[in-house]
Protein backbone atom coordinates (compact mmCIF):
# COMPACT_ATOMS: atom_id res chain seq x y z
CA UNK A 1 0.00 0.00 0.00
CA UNK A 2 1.03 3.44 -0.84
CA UNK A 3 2.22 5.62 2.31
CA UNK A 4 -0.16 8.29 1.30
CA UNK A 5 -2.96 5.97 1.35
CA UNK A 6 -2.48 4.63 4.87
CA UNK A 7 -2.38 8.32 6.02
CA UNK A 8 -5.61 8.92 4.61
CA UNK A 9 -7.48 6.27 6.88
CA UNK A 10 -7.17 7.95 10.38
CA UNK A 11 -10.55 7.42 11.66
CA UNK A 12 -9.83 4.91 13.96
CA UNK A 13 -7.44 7.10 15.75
CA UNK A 14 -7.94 8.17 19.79
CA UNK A 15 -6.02 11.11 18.85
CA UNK A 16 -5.10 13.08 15.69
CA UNK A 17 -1.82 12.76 13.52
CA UNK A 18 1.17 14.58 15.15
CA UNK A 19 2.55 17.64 13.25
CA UNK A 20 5.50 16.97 10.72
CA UNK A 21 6.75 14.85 8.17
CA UNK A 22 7.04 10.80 9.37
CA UNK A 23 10.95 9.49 9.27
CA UNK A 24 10.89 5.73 9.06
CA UNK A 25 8.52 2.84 7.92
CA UNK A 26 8.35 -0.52 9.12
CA UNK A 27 6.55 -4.04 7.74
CA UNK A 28 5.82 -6.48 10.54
CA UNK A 29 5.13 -9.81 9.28
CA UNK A 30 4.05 -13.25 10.99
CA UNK A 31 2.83 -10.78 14.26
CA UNK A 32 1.60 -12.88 17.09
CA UNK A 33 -0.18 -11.07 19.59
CA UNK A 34 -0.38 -13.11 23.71
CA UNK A 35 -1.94 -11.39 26.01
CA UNK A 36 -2.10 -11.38 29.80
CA UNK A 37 -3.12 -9.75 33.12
CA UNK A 38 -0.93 -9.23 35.73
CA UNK A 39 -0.25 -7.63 39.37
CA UNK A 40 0.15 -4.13 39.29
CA UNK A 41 2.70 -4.30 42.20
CA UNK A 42 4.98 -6.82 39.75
CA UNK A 43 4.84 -3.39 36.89
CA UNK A 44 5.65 -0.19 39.59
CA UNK A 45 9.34 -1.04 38.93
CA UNK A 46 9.58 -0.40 35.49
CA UNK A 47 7.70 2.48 35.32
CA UNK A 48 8.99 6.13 35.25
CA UNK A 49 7.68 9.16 37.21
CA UNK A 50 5.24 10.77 35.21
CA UNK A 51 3.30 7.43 33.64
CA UNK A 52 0.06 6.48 34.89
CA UNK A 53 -0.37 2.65 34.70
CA UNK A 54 -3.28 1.87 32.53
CA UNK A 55 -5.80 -0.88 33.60
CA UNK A 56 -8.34 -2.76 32.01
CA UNK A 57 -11.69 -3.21 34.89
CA UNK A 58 -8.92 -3.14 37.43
CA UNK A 59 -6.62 -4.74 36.13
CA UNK A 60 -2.76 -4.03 34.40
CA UNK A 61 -2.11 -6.43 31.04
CA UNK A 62 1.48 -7.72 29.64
CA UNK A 63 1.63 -8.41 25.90
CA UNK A 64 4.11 -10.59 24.08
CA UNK A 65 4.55 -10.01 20.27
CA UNK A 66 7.01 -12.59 18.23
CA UNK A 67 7.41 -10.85 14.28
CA UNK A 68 9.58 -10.86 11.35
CA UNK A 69 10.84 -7.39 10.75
CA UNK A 70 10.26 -7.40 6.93
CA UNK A 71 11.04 -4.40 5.87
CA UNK A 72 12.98 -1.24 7.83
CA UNK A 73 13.46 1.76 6.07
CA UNK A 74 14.22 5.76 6.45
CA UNK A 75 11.68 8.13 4.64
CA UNK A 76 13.77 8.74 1.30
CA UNK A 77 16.61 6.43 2.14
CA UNK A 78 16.74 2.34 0.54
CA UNK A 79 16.85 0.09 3.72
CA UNK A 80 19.79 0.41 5.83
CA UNK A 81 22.36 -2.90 5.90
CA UNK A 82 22.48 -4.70 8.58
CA UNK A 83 18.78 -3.50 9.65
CA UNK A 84 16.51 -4.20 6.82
CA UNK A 85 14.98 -7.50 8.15
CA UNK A 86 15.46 -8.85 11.69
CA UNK A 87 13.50 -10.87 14.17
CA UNK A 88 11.97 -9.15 17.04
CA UNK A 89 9.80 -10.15 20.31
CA UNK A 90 8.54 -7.27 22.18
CA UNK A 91 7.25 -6.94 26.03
CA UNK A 92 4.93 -4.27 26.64
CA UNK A 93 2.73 -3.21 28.69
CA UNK A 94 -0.03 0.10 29.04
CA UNK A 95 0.54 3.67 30.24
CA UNK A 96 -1.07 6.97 29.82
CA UNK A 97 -0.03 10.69 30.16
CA UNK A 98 -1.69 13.82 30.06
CA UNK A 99 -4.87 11.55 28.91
CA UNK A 100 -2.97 10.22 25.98
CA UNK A 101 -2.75 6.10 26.30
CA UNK A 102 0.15 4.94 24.83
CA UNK A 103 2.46 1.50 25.37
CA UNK A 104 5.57 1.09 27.11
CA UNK A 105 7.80 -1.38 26.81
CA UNK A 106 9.28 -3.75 29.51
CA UNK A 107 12.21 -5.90 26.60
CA UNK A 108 12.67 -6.05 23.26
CA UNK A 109 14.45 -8.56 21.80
CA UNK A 110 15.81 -8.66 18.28
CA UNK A 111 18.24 -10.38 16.57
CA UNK A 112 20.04 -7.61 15.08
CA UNK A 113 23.41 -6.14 17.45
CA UNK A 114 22.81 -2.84 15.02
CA UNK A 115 19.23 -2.49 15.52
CA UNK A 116 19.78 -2.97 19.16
CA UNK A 117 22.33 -0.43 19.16
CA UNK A 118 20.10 1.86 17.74
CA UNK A 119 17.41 2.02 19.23
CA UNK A 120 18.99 2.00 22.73
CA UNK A 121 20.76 4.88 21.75
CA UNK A 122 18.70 7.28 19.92
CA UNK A 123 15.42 5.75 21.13
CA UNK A 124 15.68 4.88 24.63
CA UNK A 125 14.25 1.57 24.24
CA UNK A 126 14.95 -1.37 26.70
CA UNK A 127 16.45 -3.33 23.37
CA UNK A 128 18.60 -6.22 24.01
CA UNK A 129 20.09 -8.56 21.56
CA UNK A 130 18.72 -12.35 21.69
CA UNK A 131 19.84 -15.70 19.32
CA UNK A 132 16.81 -15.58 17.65
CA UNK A 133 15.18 -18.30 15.05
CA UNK A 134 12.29 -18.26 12.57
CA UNK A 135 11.09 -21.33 10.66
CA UNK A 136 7.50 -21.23 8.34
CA UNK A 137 6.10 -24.96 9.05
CA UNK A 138 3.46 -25.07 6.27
CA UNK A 139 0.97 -22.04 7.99
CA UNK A 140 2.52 -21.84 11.08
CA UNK A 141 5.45 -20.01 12.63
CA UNK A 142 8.31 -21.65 14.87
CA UNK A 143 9.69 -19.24 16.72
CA UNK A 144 12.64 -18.96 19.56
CA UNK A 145 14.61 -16.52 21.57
CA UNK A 146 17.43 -17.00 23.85
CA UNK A 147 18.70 -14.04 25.42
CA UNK A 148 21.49 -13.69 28.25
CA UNK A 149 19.88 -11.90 31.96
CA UNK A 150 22.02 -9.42 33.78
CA UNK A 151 21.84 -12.28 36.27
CA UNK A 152 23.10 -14.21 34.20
CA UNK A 153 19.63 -16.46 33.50
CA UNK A 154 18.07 -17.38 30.05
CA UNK A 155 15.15 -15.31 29.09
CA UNK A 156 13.27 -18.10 26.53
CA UNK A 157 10.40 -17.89 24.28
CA UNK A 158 10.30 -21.07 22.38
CA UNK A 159 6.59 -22.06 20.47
CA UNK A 160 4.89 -22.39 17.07
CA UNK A 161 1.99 -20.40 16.60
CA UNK A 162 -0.42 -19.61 13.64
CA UNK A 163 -3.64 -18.35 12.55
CA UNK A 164 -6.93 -20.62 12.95
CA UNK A 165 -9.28 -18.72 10.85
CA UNK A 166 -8.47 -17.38 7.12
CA UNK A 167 -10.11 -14.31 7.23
CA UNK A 168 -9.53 -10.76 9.48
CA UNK A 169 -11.22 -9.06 11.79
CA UNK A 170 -10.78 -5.53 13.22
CA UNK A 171 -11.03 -5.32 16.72
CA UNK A 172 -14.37 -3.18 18.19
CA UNK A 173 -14.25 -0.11 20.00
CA UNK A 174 -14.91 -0.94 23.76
CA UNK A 175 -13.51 -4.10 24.12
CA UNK A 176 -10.68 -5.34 25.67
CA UNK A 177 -8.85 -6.83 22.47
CA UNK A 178 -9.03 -2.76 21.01
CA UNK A 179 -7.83 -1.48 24.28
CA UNK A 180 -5.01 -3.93 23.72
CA UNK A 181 -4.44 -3.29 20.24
CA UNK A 182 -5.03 -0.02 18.95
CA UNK A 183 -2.42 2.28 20.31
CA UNK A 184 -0.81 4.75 18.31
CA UNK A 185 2.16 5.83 20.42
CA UNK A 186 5.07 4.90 22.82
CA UNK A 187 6.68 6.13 25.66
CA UNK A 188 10.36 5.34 26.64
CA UNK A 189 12.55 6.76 29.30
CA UNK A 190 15.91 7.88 29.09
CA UNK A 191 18.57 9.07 31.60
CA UNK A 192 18.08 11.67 34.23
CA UNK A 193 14.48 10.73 34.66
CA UNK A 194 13.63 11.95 31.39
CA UNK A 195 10.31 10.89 29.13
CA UNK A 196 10.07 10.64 25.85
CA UNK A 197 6.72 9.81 23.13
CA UNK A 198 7.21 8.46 20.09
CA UNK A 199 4.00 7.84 17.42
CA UNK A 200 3.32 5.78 14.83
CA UNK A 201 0.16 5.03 12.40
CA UNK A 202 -0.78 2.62 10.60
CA UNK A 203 -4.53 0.82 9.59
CA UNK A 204 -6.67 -0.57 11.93
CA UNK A 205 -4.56 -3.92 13.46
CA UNK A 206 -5.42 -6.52 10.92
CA UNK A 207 -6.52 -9.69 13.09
CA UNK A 208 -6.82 -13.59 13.03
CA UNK A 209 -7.83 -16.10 15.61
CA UNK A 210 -4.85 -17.53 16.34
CA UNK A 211 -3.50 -20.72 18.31
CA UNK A 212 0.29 -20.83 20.15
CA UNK A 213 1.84 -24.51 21.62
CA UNK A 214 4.24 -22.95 24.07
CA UNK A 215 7.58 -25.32 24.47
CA UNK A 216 9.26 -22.86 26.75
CA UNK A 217 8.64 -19.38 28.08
CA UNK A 218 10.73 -17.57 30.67
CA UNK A 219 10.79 -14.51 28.63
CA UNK A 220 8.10 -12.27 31.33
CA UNK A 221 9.06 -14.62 34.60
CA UNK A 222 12.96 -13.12 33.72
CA UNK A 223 11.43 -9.71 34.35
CA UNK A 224 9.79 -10.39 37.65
CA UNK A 225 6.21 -10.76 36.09
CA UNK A 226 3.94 -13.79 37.74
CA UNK A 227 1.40 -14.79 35.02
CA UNK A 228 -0.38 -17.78 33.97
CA UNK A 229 0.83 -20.31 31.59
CA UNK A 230 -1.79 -19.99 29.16
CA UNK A 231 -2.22 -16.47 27.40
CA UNK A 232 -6.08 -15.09 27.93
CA UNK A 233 -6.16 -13.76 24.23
CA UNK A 234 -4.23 -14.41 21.22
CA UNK A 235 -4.30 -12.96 17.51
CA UNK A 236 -2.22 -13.42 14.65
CA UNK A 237 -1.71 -10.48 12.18
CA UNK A 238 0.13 -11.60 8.95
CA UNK A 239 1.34 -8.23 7.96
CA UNK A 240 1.13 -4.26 9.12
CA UNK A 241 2.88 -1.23 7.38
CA UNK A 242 4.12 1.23 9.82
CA UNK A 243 4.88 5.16 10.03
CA UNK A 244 7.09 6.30 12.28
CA UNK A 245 7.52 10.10 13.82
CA UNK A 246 10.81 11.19 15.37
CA UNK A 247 10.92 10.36 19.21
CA UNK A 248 10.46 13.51 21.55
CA UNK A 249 11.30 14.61 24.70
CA UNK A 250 8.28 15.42 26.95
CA UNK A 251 7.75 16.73 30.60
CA UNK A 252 9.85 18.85 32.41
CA UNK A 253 12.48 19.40 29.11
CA UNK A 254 11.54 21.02 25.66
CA UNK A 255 10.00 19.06 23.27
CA UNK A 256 12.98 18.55 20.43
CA UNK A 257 13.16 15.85 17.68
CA UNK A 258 15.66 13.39 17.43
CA UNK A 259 16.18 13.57 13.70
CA UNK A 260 19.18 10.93 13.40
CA UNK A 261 19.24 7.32 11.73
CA UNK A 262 17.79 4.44 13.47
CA UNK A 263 15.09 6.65 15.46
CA UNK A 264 12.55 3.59 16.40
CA UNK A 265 13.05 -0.05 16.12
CA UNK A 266 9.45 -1.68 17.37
């Protein structure tokens, strides 16, 4: 799809486009989407001063997202080397500020040491670099990530998930699967207690009833994060197009773009 024609559909938007020119796009492919509630007292770490924990009836979620970065690219710029596809598996969980809800991530894996580099630096994402595998078994993904702990533990996510149903569904205002979903924005934080948003667009999240046979899974226990076994919801999107706005600095300090390379690596 033509970048002009995704920024045409912003209906579906809590909040309006941010002023400026986007900088990157990104194609996630093979997106699952494993969902789970938590304790909120298991999430206070993590967060900064100045985020407000969002909860769903009471109650804080974790999300777990295993993709194939297909496609990373700077507006005007062919794909960097090095960057241009990757694996990724993402830990998040939901925030708001100043009534704007938002993500914010708890890990990101990825299998690229640039990418990781990257984003850490200009983006102030908690990016860390995994051994990473992807394998298509007829429809369904096999999937694995082994990353090193500062204590020196495994974090794993080993499991083959895929798609159950052949057609898509968006996900309806109100319910718990959209609050999950449909965010258009991130917040990181960097040193010096400072906060910084980051958004994105893209079409409304493209979903599939999905299905995920978990071999191993450490990944959210290695952050201190009790859960159940079993994720409570699960989707599988097959591919998204992404826009990307320069991160900012919010709060106390000036709003200024970070205009360098590498700016966001979801």
């Amino acid at each position: 799809m033509k970048n002009s024609d995704i920024l045409l559909h912003i209906r579906h938007r809590p909040f309006p486009l941010p002023d400026g020119p986007w900088i990157m796009k990104q194609v996630w492919t093979n997106l699952l989407f494993a969902h789970w509630p938590v304790n909120k007292v298991d999430l206070f770490p993590y967060l900064p001063e100045g985020l407000e924990l969002e909860q769903w009836e009471g109650t804080p979620w974790i999300s777990m997202s295993p993709f194939f970065m297909d496609l990373l690219r700077l507006r005007g710029l062919p794909p960097p080397p090095g960057v241009r596809q990757f694996l990724e598996l993402n830990i998040r969980t939901y925030v708001v500020r100043d009534g704007k809800p938002g993500i914010f991530f708890l890990n990101l894996d990825a299998s690229s040491l640039l990418a990781v580099a990257s984003a850490r630096l200009f983006a102030h994402l908690p990016y860390s670099h995994a051994k990473m595998s992807y394998h298509t078994e007829g429809k369904a993904i096999r999937y694995s990530s082994v990353r090193q702990t500062h204590r020196q533990e495994e974090a794993v996510f080993k499991g083959i998930y895929r798609a159950t149903q052949p057609f898509c569904f968006h996900a309806q205002p109100g319910t718990l699967l959209h609050w999950l979903t449909e965010r258009y924005c991130l917040y990181a934080s960097g040193s010096k207690g400072r906060l910084y948003i980051g958004h994105i667009h893209h079409l409304p999240w493209p979903l599939q009833e999905a299905e995920l046979h978990i071999a191993h899974n450490t990944s959210m226990r290695a952050l201190g994060l009790a859960h159940d076994d079993t994720p409570s919801l699960l989707t599988f999107t097959k591919r998204l197009e992404v826009l990307f706005w320069p991160i900012k600095k919010i709060g106390a300090i000036s709003d200024q773009p970070f205009a360098k390379i590498a700016e966001l690596c979801l």
